[in-house]
Every structure is written in structure tokens, then in C-alpha cells.
C-alpha atoms as a PDB file:
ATOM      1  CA  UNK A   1     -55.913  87.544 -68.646  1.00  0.00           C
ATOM      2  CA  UNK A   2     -55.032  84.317 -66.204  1.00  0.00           C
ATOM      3  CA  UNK A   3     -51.276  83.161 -65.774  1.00  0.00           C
ATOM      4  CA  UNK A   4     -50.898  79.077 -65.101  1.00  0.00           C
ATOM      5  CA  UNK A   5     -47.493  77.557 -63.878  1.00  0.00           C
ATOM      6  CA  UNK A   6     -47.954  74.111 -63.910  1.00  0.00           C
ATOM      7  CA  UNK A   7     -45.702  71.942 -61.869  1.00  0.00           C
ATOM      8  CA  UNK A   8     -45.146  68.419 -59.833  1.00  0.00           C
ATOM      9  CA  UNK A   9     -44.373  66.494 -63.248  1.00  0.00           C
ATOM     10  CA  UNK A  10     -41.471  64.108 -63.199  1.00  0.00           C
ATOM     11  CA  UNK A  11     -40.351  60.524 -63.703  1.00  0.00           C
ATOM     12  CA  UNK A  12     -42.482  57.254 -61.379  1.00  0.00           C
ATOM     13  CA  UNK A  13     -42.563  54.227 -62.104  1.00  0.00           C
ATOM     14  CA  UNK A  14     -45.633  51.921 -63.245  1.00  0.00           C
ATOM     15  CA  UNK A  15     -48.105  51.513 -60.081  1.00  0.00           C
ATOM     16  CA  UNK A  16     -46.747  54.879 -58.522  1.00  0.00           C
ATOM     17  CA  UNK A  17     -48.452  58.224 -57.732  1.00  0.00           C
ATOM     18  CA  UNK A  18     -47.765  61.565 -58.935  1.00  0.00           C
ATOM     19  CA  UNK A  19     -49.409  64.928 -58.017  1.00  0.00           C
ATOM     20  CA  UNK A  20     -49.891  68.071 -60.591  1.00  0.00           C
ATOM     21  CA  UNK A  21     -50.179  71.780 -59.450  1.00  0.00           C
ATOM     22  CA  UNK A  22     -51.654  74.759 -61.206  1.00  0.00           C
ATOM     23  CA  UNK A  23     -51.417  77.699 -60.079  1.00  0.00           C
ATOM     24  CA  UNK A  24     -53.148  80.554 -61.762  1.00  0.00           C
ATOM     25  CA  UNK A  25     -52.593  84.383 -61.386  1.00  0.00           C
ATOM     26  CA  UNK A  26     -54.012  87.374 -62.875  1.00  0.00           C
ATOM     27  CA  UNK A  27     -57.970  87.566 -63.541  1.00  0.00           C
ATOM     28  CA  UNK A  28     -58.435  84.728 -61.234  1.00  0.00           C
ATOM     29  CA  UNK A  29     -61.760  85.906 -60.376  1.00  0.00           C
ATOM     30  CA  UNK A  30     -63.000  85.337 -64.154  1.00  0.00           C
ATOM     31  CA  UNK A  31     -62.310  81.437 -63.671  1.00  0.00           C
ATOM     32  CA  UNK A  32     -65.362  79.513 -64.510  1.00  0.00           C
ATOM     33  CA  UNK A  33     -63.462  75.852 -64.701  1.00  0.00           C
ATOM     34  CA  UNK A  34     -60.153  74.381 -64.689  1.00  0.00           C
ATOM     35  CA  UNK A  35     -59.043  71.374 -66.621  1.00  0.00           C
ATOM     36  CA  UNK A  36     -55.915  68.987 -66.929  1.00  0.00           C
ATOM     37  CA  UNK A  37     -55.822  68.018 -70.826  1.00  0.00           C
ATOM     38  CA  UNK A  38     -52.438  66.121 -72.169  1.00  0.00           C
ATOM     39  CA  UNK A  39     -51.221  65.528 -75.540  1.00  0.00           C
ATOM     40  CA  UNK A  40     -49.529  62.477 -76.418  1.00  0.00           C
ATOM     41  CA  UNK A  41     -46.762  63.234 -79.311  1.00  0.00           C
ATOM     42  CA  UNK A  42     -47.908  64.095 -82.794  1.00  0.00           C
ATOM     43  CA  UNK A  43     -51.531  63.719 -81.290  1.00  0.00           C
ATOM     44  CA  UNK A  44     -54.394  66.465 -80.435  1.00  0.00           C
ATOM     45  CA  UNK A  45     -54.649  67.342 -76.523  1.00  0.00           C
ATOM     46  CA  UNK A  46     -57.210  65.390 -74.929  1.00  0.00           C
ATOM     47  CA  UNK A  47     -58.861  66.092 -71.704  1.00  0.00           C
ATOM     48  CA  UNK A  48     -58.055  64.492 -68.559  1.00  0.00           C
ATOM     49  CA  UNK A  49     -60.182  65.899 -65.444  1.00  0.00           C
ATOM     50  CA  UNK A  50     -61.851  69.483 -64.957  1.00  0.00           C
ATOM     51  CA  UNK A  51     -63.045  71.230 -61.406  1.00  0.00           C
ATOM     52  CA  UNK A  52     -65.585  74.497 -61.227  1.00  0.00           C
ATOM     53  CA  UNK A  53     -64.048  76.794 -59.380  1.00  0.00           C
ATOM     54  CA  UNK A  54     -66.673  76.633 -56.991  1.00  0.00           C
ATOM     55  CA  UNK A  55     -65.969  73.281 -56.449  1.00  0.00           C
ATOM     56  CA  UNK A  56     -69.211  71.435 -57.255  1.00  0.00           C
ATOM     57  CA  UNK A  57     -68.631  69.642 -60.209  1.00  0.00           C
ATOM     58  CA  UNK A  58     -65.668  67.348 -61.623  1.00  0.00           C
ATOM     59  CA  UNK A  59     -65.294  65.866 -64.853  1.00  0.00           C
ATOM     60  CA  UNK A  60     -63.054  62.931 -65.405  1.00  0.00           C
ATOM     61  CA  UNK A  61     -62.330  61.362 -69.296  1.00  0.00           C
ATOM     62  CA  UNK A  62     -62.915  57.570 -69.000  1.00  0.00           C
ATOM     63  CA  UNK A  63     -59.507  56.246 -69.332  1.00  0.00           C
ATOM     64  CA  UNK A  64     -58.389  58.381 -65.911  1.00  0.00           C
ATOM     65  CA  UNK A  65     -61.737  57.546 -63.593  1.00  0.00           C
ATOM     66  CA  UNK A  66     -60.850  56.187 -60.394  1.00  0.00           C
ATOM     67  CA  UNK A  67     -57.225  56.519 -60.716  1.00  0.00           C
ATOM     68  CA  UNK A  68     -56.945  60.520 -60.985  1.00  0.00           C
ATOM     69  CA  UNK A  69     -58.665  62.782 -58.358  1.00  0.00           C
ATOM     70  CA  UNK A  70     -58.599  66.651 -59.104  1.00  0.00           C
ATOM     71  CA  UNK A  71     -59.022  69.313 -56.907  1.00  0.00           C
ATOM     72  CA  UNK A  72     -59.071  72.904 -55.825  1.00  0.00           C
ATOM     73  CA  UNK A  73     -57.574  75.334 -53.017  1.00  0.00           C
ATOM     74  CA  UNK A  74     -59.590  78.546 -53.956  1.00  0.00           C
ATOM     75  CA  UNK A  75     -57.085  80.286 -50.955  1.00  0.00           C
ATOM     76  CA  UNK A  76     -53.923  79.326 -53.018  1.00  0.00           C
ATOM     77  CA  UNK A  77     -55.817  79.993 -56.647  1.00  0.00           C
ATOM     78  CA  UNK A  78     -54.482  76.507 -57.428  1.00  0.00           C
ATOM     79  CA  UNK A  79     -55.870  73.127 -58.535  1.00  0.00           C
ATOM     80  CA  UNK A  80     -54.076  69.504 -58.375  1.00  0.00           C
ATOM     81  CA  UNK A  81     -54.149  66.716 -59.844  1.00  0.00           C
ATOM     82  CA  UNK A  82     -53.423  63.628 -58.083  1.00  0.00           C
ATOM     83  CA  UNK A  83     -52.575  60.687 -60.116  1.00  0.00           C
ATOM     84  CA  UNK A  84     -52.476  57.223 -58.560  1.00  0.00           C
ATOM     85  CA  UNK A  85     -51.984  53.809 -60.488  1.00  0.00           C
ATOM     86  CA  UNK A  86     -49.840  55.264 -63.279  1.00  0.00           C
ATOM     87  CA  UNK A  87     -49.479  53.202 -66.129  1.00  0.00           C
ATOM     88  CA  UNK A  88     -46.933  53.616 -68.829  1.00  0.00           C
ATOM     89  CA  UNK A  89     -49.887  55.177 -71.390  1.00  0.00           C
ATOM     90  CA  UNK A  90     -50.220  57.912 -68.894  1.00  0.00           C
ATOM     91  CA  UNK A  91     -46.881  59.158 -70.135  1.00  0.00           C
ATOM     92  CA  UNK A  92     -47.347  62.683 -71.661  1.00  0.00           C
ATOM     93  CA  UNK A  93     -47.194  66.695 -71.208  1.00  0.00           C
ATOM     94  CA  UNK A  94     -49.747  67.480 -69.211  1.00  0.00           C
ATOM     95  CA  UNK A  95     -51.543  71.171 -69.515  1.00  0.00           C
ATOM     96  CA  UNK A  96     -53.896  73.165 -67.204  1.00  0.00           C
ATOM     97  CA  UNK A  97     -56.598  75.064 -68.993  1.00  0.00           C
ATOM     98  CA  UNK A  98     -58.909  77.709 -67.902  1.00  0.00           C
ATOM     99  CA  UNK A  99     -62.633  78.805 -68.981  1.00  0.00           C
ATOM    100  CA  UNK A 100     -64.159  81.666 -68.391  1.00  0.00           C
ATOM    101  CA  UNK A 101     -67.596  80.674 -69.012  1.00  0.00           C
ATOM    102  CA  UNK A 102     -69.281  77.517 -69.098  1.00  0.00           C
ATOM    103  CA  UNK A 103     -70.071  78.135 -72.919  1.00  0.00           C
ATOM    104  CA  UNK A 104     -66.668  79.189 -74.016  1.00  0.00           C
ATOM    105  CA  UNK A 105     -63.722  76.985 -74.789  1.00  0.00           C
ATOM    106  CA  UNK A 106     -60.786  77.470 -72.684  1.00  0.00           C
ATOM    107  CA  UNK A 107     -59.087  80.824 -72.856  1.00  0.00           C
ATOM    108  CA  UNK A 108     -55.675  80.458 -71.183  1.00  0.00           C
ATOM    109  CA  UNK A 109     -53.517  77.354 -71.189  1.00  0.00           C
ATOM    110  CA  UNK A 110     -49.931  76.739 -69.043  1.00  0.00           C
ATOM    111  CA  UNK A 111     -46.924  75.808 -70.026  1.00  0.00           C
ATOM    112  CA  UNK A 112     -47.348  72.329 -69.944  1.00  0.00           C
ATOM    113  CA  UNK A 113     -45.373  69.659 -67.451  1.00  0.00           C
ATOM    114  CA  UNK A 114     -44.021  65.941 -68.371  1.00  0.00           C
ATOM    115  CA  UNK A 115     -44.900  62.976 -67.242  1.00  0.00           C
ATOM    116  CA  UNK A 116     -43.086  60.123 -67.760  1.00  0.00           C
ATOM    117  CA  UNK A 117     -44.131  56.771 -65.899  1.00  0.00           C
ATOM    118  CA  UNK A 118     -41.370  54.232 -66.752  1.00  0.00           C
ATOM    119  CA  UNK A 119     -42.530  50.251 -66.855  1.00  0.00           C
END
């Protein structure tokens, strides 16, 4: 199995930058792909950005491209998501996901982390 601790969530205001962590333990060397989904309340999850673990691919949902950047530090088994240009609709719980195959859906999800960007 793979352990994720999300954390960096908090309160910014409109226009202001906030960066995620996840950091995953356990089977890390099964990791395929990380993703940042978040789930507005009473809604379904929707994704937000993903990585490879290698690195060479990055996947960003429409409403997030150009303001969100993710990324990986394969040394610290952890990937970030820096969020720039936060708007008040980015307020939400934000949750790392991991697959361990490109075919797969994800397998392991964190804990979640709010967001709350006040206007």
C-alpha cells in the first residue's frame, strides 16, 4: 500500500498563492502518477493536475491551466502543488491520489487539506 499526508492548505485571500504537499510513504516504488483532485461540497471530486512519477508528463483540468503548476521531488517521495491567482471558486478540500498503473484508477487517496481563498 502507499500512505499520503497532504498538507500546506489554509486561508489566502483572492489574487494570492498557496502551495500543496504530498507526501507519500509505503510502496512508493509502485507509483505510476500522482494527482491533486478536490471536491467542492455535496459535489463528486474532480481532478485538478497529475505528474508521472518520472516526471515527463503533467495533466492540468482546464479551469486550473496557467494558474496551478504541479510538481515532483522523487528524493523527498513528495509532489506540490503550487497555486497562484486563487480565486474564491478555488475554495475546496483538496486530495492527492495515487495510480499504480497507467490503466488503473487511483488506488490510494490522502486525507484531504482545505482551501479556503476568501474575496
Amino acid at each position: 500500500q502507499v500512505q499520503m499526508v497532504e498538507s500546506g492548505g489554509g486561508l489566502v485571500q483572492a489574487g494570492g498563492s498557496l502551495s500543496l504537499s504530498c507526501a507519500a510513504s509505503g510502496r512508493t516504488f509502485s507509483i505510476y502518477l500522482m494527482g491533486w483532485f478536490r471536491q467542492p461540497p455535496g459535489k463528486e471530486r474532480e481532478f485538478v493536475a497529475a505528474i508521472t512519477w518520472t516526471g515527463d508528463s503533467t495533466y492540468y483540468s482546464d479551469s486550473v491551466k496557467g494558474r496551478f503548476a504541479i510538481s515532483r521531488d522523487n528524493t523527498k517521495n513528495t509532489v506540490y502543488l503550487h497555486m497562484n491567482s486563487l480565486k474564491p471558486e478555488d475554495t475546496d478540500v483538496y486530495y492527492c491520489g495515487v495510480k499504480t498503473s497507467r490503466n488503473r484508477e487511483y488506488d490510494y487517496w490522502g486525507q484531504g487539506t482545505q482551501v479556503t481563498v476568501s474575496s
